[in-house]
N, C-alpha and C. Protein backbone atom coordinates (compact mmCIF):
# COMPACT_ATOMS: atom_id res chain seq x y z
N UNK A 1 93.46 80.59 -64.81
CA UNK A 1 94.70 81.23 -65.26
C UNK A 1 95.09 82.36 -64.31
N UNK A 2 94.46 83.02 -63.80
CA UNK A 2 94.52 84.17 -63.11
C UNK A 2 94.93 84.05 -61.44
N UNK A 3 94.27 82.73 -60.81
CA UNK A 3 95.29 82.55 -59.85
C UNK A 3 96.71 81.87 -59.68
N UNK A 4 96.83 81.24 -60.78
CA UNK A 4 98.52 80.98 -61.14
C UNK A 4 99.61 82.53 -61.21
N UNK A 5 98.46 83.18 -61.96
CA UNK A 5 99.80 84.73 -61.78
C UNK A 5 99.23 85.45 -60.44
N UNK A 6 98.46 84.87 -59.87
CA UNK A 6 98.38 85.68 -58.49
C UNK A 6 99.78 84.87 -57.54
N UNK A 7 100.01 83.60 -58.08
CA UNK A 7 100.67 83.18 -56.64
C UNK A 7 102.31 83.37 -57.75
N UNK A 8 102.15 83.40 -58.91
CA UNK A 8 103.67 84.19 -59.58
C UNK A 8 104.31 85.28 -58.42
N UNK A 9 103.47 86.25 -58.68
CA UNK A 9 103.24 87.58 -58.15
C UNK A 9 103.57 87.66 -56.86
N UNK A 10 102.96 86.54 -55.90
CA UNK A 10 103.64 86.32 -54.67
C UNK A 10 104.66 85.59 -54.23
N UNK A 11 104.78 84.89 -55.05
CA UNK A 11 106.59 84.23 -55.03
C UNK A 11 107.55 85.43 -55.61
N UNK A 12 106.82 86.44 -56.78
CA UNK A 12 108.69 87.02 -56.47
C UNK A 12 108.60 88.14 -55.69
N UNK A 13 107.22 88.52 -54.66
CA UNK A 13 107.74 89.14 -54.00
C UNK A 13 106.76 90.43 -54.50
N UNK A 14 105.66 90.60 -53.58
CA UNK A 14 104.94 91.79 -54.34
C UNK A 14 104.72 92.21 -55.35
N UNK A 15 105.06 91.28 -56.23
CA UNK A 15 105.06 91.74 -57.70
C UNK A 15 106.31 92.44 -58.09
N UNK A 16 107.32 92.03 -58.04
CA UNK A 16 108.85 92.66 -58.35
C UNK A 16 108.76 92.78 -59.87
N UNK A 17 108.96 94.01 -60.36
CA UNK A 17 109.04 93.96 -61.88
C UNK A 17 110.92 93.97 -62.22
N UNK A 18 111.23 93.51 -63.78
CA UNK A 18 111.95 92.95 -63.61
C UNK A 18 113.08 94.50 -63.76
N UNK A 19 112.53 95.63 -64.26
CA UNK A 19 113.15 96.95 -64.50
C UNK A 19 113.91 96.73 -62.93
N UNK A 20 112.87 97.09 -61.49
CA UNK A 20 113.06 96.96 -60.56
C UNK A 20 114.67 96.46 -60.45
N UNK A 21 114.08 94.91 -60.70
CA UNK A 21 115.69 94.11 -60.31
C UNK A 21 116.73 94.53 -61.16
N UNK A 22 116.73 94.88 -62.28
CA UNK A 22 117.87 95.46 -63.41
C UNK A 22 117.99 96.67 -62.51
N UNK A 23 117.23 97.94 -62.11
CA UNK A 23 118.07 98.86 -61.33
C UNK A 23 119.03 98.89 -60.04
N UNK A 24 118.30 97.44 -59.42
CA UNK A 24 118.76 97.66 -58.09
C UNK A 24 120.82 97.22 -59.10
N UNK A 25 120.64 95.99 -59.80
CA UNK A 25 121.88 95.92 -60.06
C UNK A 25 122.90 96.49 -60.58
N UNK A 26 122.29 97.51 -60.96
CA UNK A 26 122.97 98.71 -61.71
C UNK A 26 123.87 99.61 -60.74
N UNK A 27 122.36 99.58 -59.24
CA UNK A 27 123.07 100.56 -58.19
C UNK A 27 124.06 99.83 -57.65
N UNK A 28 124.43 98.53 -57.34
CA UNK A 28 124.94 97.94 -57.01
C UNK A 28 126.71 97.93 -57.53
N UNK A 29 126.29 97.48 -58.92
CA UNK A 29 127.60 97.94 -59.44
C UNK A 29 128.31 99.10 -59.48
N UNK A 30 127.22 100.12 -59.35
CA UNK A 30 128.00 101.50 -59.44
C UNK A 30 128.35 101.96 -58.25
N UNK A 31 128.07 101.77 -57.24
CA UNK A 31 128.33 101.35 -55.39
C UNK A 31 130.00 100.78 -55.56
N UNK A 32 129.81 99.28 -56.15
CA UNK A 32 130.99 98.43 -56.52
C UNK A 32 132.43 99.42 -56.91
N UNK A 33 132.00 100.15 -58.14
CA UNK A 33 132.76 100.80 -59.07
C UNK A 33 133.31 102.09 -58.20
N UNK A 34 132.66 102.63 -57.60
CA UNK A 34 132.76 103.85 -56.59
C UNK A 34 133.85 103.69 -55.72
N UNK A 35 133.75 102.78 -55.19
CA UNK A 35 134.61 101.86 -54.05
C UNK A 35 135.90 101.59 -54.63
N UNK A 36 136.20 101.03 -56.13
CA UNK A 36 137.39 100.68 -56.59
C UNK A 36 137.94 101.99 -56.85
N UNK A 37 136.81 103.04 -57.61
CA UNK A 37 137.46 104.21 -57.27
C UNK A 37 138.80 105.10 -56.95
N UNK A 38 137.64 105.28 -55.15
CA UNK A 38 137.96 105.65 -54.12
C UNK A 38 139.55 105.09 -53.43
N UNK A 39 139.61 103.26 -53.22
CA UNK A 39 140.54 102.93 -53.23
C UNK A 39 142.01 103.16 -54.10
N UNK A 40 141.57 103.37 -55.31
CA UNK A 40 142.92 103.10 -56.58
C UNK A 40 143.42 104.84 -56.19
N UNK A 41 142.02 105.83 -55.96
CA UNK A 41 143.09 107.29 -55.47
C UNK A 41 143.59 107.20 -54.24
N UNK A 42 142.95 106.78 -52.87
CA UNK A 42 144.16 106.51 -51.98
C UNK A 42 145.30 105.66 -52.48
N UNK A 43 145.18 105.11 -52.99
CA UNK A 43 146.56 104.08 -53.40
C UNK A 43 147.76 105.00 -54.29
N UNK A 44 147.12 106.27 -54.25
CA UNK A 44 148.01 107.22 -55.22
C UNK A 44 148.52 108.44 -53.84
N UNK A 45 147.94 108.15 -52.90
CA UNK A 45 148.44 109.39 -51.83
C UNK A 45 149.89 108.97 -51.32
């Protein structure tokens, strides 16, 4: 049993926990959101 979650572990990648991937997408969107922002106040100059 224990080398099946060893090679889990190396397929996603060092052991990616899944918090990990939920933050990166979080930063992502809020990167996203920043950007529409930024644009919609130049669009007001």
């Amino acid at each position: 049993m224990a080398p099946a979650d060893d090679r889990q572990a190396v397929r996603d990648g060092e052991g990616s926990t899944p918090m990990a991937d939920l933050a990166y997408a979080v930063l992502l969107i809020g990167v996203f959101l920043l950007l529409a922002l930024c644009v919609r106040g130049l669009e007001r100059l």
